[in-house]
N, C-alpha and C. Protein backbone atom coordinates (compact mmCIF):
# COMPACT_ATOMS: atom_id res chain seq x y z
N UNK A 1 16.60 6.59 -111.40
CA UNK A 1 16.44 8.03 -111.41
C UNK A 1 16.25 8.50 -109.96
N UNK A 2 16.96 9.53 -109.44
CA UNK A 2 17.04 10.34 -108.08
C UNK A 2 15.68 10.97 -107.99
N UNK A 3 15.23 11.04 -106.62
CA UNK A 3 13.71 10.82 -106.01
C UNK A 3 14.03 12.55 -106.29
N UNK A 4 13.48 13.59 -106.84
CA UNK A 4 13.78 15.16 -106.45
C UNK A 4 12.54 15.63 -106.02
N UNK A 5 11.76 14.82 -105.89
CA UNK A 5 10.17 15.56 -105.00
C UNK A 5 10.47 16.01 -103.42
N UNK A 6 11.51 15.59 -102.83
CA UNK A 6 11.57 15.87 -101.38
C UNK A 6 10.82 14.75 -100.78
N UNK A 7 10.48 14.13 -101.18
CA UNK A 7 9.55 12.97 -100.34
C UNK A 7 10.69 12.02 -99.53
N UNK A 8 10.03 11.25 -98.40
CA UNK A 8 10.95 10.36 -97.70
C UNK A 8 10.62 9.18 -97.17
N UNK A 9 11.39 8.06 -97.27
CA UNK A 9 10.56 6.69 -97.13
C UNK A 9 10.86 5.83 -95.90
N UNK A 10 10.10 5.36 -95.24
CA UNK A 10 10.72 4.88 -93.93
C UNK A 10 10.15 3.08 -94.14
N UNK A 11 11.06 2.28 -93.17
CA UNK A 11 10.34 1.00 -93.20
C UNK A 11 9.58 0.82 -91.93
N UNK A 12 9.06 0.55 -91.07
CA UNK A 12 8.66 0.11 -89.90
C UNK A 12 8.63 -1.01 -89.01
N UNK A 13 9.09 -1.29 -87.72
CA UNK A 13 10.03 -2.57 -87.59
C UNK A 13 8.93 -2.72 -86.33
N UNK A 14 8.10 -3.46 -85.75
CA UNK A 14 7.61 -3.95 -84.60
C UNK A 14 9.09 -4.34 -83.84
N UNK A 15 8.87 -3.56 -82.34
CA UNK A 15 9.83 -3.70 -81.65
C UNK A 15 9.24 -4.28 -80.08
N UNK A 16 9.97 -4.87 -79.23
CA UNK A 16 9.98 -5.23 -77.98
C UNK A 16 10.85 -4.94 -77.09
N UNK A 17 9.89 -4.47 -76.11
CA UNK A 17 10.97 -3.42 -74.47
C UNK A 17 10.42 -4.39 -73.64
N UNK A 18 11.57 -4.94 -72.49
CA UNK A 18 11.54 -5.45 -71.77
C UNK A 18 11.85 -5.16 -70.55
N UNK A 19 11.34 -4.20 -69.50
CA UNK A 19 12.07 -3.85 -68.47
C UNK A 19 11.68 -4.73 -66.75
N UNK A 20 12.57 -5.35 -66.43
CA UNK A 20 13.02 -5.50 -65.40
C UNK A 20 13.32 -4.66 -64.02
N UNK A 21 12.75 -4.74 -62.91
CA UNK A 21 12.18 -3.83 -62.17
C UNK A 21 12.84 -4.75 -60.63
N UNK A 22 13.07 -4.14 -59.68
CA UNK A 22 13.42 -5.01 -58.74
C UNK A 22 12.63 -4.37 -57.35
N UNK A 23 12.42 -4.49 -56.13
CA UNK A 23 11.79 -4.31 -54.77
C UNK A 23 12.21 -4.95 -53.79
N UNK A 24 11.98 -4.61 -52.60
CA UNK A 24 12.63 -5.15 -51.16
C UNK A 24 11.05 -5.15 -50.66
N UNK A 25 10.65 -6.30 -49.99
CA UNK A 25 9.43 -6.49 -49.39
C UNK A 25 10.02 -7.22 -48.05
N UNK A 26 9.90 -7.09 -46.40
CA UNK A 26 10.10 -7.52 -45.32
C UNK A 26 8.74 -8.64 -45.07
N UNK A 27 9.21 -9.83 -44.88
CA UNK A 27 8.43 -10.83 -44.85
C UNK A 27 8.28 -11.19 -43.38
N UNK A 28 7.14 -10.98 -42.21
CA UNK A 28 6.96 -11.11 -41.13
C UNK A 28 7.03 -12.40 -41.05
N UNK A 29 7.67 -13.15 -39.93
CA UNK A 29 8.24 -14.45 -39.39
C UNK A 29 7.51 -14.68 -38.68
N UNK A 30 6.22 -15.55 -39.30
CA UNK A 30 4.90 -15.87 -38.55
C UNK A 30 4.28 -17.16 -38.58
N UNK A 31 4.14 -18.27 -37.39
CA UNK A 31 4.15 -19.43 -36.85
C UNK A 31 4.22 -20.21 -37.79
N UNK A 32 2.91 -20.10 -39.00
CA UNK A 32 2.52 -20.14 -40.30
C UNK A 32 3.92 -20.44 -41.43
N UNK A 33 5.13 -19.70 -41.42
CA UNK A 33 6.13 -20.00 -41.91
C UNK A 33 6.91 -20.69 -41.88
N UNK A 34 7.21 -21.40 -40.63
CA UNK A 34 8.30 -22.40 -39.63
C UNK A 34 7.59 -23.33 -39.47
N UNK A 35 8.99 -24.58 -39.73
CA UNK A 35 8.49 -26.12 -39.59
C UNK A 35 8.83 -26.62 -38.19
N UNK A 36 8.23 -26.84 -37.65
CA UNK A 36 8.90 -27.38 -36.33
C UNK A 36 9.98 -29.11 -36.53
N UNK A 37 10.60 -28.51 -35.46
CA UNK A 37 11.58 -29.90 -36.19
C UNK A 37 11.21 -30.75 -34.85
N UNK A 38 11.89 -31.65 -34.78
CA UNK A 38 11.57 -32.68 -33.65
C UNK A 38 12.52 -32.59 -32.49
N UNK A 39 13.23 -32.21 -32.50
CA UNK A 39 14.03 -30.99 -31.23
C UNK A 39 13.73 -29.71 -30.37
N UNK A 40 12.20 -29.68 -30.64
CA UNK A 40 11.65 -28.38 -30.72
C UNK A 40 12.02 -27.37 -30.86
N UNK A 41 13.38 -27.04 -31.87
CA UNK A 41 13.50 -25.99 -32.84
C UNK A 41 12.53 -25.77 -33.76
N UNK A 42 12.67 -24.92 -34.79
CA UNK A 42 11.96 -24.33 -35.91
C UNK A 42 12.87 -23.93 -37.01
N UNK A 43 12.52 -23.85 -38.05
CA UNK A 43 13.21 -23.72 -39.15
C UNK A 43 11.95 -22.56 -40.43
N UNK A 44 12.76 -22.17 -40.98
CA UNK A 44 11.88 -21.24 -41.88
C UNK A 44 11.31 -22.40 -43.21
N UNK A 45 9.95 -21.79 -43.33
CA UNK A 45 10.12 -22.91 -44.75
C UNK A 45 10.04 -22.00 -45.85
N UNK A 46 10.70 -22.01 -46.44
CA UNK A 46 11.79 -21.27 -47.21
C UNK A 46 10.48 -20.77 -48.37
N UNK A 47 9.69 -21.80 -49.06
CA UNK A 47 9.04 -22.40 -50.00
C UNK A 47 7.98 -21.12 -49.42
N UNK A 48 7.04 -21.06 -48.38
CA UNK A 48 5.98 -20.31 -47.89
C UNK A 48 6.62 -18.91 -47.81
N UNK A 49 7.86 -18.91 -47.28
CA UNK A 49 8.17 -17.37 -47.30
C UNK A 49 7.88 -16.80 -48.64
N UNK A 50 8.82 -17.47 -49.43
CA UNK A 50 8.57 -16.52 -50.91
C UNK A 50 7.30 -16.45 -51.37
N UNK A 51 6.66 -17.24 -51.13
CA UNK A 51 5.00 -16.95 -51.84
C UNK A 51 4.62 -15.92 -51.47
N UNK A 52 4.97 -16.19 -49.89
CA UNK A 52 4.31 -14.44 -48.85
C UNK A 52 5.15 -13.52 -49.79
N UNK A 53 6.30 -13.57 -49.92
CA UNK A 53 7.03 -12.38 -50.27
C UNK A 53 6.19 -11.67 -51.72
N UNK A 54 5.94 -12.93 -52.55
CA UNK A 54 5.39 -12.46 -54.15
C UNK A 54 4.06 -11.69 -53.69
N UNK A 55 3.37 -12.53 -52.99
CA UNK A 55 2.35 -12.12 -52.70
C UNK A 55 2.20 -10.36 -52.13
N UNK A 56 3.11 -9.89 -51.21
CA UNK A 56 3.48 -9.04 -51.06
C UNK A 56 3.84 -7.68 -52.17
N UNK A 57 4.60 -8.42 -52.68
CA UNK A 57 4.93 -7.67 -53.58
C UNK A 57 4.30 -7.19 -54.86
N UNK A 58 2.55 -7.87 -55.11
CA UNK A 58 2.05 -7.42 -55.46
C UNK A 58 1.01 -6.22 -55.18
N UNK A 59 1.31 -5.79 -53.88
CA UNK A 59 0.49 -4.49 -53.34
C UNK A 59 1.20 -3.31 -54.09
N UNK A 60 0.17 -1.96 -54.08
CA UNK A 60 0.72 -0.93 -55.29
C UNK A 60 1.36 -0.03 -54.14
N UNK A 61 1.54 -0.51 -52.67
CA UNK A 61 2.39 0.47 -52.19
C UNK A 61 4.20 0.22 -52.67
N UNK A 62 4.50 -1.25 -53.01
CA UNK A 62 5.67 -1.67 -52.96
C UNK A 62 6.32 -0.48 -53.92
N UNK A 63 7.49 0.06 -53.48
CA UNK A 63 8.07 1.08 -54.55
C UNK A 63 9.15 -0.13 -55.17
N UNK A 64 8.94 0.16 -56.46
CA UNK A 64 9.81 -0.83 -57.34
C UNK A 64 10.66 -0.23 -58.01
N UNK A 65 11.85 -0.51 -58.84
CA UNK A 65 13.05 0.76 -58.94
C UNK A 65 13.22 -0.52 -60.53
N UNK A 66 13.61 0.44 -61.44
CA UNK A 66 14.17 -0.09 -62.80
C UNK A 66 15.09 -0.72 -62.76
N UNK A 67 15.56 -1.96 -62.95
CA UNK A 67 17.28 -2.71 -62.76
C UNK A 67 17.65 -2.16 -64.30
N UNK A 68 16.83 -2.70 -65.29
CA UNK A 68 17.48 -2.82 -66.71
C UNK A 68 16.47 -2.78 -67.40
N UNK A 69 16.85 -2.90 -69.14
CA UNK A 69 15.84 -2.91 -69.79
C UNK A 69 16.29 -2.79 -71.05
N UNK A 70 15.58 -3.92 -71.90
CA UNK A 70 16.35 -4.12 -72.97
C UNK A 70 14.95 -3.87 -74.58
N UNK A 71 15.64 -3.53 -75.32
CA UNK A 71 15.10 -3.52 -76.66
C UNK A 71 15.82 -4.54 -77.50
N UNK A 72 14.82 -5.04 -78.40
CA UNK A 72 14.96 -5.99 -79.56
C UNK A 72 13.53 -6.02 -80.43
N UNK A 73 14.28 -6.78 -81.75
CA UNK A 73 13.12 -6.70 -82.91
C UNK A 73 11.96 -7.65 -82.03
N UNK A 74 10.91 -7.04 -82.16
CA UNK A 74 9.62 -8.24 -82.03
C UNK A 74 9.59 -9.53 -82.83
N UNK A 75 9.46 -10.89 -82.15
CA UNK A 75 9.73 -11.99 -83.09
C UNK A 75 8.50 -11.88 -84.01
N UNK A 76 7.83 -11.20 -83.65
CA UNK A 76 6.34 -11.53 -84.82
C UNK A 76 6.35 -10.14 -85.55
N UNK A 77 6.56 -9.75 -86.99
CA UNK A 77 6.54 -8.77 -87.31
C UNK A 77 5.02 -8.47 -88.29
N UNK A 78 4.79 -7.10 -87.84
CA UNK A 78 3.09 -7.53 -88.75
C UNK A 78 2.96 -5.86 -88.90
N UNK A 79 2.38 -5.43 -90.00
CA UNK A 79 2.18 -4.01 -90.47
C UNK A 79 1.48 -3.62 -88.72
N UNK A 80 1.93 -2.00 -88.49
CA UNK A 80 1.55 -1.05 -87.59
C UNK A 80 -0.23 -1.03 -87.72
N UNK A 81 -0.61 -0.93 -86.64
CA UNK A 81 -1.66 -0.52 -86.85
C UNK A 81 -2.34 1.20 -86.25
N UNK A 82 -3.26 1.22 -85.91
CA UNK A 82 -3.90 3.06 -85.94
C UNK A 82 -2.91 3.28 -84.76
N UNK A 83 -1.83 2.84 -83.71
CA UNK A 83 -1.07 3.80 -82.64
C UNK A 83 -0.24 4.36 -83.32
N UNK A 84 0.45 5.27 -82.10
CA UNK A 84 1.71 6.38 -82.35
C UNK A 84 2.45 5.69 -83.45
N UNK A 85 3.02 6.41 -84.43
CA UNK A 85 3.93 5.85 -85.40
C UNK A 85 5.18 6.75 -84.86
N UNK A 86 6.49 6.52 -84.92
CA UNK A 86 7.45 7.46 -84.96
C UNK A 86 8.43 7.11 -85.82
């Protein structure tokens, strides 16, 4: 029998947003970074830069810009609780 109360039924799906964010941080070239070689050149060590860099890039001046961002079902699905419903 057809619902004629006007009423309307929804299901509710736990969902997951994933956004991906990217930044440019300038990593100062400091003694601390470079291996000395046995030629008395220097070389970057590649390994210490990026730490500096992460490290960096956790200050709240870094402006960070959206690359992407994806939606999908949440692997764990479990009734809504008291937030925004839409």
């Amino acid at each position: 029998m057809p619902d004629t109360s006007g009423a309307t039924y929804s299901v509710s799906l736990r969902l997951q947003r994933t956004t991906t964010e990217f930044a440019f941080v300038s990593v100062p070239l400091t003694a601390d970074l470079t291996i000395a070689k046995p030629d008395g050149t220097g070389q970057i060590d590649v390994e210490k830069m990026v730490q500096r860099a992460v490290e960096m890039g956790q200050a709240s001046s870094v402006s960070w810009q959206k690359e992407e961002q994806h939606v999908k079902p949440h692997p764990v699905q479990m009734a809504p609780t008291d937030i925004e419903k839409s």
